[in-house]
C-alpha atoms as a PDB file:
ATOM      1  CA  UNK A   1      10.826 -95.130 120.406  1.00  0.00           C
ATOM      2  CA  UNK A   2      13.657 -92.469 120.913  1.00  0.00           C
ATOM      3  CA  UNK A   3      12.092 -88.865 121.585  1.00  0.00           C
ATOM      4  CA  UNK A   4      14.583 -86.049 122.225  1.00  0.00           C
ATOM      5  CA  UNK A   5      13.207 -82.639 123.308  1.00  0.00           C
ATOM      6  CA  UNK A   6      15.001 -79.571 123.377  1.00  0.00           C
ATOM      7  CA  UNK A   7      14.884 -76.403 125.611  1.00  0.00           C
ATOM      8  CA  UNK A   8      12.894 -73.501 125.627  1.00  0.00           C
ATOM      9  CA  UNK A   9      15.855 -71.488 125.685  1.00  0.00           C
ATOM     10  CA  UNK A  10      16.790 -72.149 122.189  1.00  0.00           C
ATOM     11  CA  UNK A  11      13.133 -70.140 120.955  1.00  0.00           C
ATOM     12  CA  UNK A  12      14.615 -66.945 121.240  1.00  0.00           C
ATOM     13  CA  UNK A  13      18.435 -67.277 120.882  1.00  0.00           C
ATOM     14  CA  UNK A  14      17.875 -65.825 117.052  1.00  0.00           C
ATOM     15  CA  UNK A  15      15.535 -63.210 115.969  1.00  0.00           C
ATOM     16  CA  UNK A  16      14.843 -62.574 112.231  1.00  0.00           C
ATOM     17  CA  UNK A  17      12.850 -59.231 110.909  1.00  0.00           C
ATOM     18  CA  UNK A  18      10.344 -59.663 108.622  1.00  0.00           C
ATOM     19  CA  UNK A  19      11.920 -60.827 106.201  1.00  0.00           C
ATOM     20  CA  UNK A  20      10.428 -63.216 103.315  1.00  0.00           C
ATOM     21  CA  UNK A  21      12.245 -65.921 101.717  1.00  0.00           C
ATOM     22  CA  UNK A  22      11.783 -66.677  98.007  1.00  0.00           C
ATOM     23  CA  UNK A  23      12.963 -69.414  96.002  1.00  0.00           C
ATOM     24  CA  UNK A  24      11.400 -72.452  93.329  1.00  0.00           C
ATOM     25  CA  UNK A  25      11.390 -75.798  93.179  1.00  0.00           C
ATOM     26  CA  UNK A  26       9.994 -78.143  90.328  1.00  0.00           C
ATOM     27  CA  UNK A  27       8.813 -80.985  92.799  1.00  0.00           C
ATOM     28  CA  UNK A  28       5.058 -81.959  93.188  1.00  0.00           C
ATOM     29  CA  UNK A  29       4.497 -78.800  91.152  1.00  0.00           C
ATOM     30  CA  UNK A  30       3.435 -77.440  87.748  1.00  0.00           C
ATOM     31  CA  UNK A  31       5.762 -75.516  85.688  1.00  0.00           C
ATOM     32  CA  UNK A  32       3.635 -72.783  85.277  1.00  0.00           C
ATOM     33  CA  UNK A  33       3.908 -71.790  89.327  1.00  0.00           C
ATOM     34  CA  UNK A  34       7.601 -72.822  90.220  1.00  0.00           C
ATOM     35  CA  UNK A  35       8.014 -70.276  93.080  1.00  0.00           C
ATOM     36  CA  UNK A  36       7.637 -70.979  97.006  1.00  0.00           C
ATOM     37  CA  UNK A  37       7.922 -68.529  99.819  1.00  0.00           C
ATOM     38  CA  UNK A  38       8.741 -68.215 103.331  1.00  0.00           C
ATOM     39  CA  UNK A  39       7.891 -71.392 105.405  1.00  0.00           C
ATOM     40  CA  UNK A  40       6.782 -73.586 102.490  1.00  0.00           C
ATOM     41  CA  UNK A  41      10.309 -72.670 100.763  1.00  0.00           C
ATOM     42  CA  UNK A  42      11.777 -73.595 104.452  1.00  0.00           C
ATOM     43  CA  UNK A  43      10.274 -77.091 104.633  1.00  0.00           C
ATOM     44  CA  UNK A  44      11.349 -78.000 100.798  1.00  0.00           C
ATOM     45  CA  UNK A  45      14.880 -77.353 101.172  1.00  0.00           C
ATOM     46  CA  UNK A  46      14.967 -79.216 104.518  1.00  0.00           C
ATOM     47  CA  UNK A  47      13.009 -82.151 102.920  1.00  0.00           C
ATOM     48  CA  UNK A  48      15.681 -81.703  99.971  1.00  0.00           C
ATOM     49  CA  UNK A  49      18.388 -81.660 102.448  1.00  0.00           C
ATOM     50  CA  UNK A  50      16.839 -85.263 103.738  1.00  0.00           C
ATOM     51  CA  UNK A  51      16.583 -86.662 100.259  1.00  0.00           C
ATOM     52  CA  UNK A  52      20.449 -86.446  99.522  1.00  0.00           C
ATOM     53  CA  UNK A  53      22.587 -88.971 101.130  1.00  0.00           C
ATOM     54  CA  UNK A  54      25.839 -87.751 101.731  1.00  0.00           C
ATOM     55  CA  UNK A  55      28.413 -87.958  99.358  1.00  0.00           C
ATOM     56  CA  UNK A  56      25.907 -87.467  96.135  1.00  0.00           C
ATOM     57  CA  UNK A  57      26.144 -83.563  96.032  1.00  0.00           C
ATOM     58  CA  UNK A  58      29.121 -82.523  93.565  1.00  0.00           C
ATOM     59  CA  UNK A  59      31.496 -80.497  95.403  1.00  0.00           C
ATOM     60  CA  UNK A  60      30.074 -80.868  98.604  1.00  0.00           C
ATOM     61  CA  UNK A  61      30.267 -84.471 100.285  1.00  0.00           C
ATOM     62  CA  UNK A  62      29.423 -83.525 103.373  1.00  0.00           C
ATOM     63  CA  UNK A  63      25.906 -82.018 102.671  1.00  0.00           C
ATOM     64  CA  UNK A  64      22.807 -84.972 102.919  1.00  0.00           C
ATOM     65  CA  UNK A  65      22.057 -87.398 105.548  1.00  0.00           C
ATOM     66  CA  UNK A  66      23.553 -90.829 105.996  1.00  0.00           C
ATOM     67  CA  UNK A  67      20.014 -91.972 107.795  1.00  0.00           C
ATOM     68  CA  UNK A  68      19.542 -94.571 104.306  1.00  0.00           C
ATOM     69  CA  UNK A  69      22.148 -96.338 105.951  1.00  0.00           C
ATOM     70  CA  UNK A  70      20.537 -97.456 109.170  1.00  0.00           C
ATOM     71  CA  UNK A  71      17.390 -98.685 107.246  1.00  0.00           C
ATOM     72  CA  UNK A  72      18.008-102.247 107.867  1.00  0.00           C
ATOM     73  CA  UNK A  73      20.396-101.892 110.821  1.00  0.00           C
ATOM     74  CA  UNK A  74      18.241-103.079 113.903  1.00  0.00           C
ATOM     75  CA  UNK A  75      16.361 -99.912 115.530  1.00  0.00           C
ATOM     76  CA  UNK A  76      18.329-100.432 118.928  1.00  0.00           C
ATOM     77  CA  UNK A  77      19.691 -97.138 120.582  1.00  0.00           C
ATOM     78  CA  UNK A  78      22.980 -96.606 118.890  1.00  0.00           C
ATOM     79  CA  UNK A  79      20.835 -96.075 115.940  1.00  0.00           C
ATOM     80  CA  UNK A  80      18.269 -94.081 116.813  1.00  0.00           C
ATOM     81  CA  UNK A  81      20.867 -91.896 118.444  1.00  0.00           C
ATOM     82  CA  UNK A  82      23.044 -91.619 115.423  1.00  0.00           C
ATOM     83  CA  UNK A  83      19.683 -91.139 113.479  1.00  0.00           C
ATOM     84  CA  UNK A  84      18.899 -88.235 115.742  1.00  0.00           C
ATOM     85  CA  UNK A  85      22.624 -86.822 115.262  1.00  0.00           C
ATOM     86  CA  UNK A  86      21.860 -86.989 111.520  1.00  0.00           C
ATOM     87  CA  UNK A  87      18.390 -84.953 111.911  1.00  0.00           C
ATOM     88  CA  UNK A  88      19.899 -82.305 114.324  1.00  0.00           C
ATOM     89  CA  UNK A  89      22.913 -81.683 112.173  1.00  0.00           C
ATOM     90  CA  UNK A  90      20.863 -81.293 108.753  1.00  0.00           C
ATOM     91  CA  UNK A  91      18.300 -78.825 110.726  1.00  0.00           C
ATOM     92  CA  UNK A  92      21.627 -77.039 112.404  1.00  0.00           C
ATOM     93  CA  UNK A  93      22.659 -76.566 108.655  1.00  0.00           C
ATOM     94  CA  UNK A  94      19.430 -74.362 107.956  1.00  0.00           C
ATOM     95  CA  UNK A  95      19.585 -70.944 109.970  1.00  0.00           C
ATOM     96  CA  UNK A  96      15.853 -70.235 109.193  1.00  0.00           C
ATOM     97  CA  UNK A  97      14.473 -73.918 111.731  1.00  0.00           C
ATOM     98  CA  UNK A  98      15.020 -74.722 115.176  1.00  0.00           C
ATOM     99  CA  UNK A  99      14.765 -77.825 116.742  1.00  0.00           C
ATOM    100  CA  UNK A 100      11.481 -78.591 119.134  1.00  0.00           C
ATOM    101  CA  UNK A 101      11.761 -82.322 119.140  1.00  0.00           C
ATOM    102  CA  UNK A 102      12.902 -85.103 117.719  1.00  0.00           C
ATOM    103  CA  UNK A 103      11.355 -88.992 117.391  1.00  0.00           C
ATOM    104  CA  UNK A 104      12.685 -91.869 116.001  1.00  0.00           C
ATOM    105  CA  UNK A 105      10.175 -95.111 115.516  1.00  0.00           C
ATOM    106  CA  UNK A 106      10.028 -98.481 113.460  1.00  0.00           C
ATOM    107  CA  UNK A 107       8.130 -97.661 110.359  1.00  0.00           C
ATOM    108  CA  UNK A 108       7.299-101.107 108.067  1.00  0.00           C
ATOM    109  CA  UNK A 109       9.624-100.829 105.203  1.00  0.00           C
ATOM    110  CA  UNK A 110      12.008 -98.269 106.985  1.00  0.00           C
ATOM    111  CA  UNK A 111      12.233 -95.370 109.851  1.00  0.00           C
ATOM    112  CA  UNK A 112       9.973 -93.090 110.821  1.00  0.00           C
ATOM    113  CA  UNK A 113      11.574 -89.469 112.308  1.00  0.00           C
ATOM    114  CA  UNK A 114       8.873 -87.322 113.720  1.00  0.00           C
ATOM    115  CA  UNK A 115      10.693 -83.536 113.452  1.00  0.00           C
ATOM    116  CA  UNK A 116       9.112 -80.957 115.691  1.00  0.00           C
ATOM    117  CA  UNK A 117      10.372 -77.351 113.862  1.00  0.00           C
ATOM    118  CA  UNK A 118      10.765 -73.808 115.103  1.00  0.00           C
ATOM    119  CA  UNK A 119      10.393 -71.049 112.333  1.00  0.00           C
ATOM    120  CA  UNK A 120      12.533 -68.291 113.028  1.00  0.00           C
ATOM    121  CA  UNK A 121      11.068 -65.406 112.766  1.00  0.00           C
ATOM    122  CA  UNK A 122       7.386 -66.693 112.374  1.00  0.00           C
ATOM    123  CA  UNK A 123       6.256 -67.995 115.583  1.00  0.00           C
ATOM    124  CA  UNK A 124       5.111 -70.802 114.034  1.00  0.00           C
ATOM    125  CA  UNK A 125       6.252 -74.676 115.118  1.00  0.00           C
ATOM    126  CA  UNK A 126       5.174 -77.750 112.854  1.00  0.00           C
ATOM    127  CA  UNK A 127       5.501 -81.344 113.237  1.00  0.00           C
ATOM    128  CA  UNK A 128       6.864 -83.444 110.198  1.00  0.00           C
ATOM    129  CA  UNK A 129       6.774 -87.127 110.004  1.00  0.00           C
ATOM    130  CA  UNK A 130       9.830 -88.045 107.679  1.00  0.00           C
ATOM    131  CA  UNK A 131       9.086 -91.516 106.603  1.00  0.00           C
ATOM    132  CA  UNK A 132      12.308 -93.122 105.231  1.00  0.00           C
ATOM    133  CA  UNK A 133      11.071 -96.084 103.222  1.00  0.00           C
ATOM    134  CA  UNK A 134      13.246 -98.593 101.221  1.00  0.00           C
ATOM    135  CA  UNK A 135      11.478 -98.953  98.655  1.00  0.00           C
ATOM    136  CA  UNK A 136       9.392 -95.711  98.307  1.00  0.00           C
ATOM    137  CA  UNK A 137      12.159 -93.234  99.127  1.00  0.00           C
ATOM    138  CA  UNK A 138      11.561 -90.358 101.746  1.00  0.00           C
ATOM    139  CA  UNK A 139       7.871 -89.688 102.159  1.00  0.00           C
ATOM    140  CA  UNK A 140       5.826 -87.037 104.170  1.00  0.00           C
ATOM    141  CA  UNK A 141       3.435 -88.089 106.416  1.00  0.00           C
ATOM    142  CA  UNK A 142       1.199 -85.792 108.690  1.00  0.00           C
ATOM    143  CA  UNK A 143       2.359 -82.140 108.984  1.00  0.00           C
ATOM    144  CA  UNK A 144       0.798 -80.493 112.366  1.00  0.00           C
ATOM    145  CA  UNK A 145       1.314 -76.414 112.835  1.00  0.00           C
ATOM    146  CA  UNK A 146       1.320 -74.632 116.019  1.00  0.00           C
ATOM    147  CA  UNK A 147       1.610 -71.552 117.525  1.00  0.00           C
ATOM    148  CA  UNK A 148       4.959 -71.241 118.922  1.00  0.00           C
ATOM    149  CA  UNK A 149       5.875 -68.883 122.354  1.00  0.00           C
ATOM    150  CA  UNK A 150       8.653 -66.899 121.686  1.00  0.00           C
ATOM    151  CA  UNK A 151       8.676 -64.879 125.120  1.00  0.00           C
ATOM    152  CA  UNK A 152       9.988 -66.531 128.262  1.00  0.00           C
END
């Protein structure tokens, strides 16, 4: 297992005002009630971001993640630390997250990234379990909130 943490100093290098984000998305949802705020909106375009592999989005090759690539490569530590590249530059792409923490494991048809997230502006951390699987495509497993201390 490959576990990166990152420093406290990060928490409070951006500041956001109150400031709430709106958007929609169509996924896992009905029609009727398309729209998704603030952190929920946050954690659906980052979970978009993870879905695209890179060279699918028109006009844009360099947006997605190349982590479906390393599904059957052998989970030594050249690839868990290009895995962990991959996660740190899709979550630098998104001004709204910061990075807490970052762990890469074996899952049984794939990888498993466990994604520790700061929300600017919210005070509010969460741990994602990203569950790339080869057959399934990307999954969610357990999501954990905490409270997140933005004075040092």
């Amino acid at each position: 297992m490959a576990i990166v943490s990152f420093k406290d100093s990060k928490r409070t290098t951006r500041s956001q005002k109150n400031q709430v984000f709106s958007g929609f998305s169509t996924q896992g949802r009905t029609f009727q009630d398309p729209k998704l705020y603030d952190i929920e909106l946050v954690k659906q375009d980052l979970l978009n971001h993870f879905n695209i592999r890179k060279g699918e989005k028109l006009e844009n090759p360099d947006f997605g993640t190349n982590i479906w690539l390393y599904i059957f490569d052998p989970l030594d530590q050249d690839t868990k630390n290009a895995i962990i590249q991959e996660v740190e530059d899709v979550c630098a792409y998104d001004p709204r997250v910061d990075l807490d923490q970052i762990e890469v494991d074996e899952y049984e048809q794939g990888i498993q990234v466990r994604v520790s997230l700061l929300y600017i502006g919210y005070g509010i951390g969460e741990s994602i379990d990203l569950l790339f699987d080869n057959q399934q495509g990307l999954l969610t497993g357990a999501q954990t909130f905490y409270p997140v201390n933005t004075t040092n």
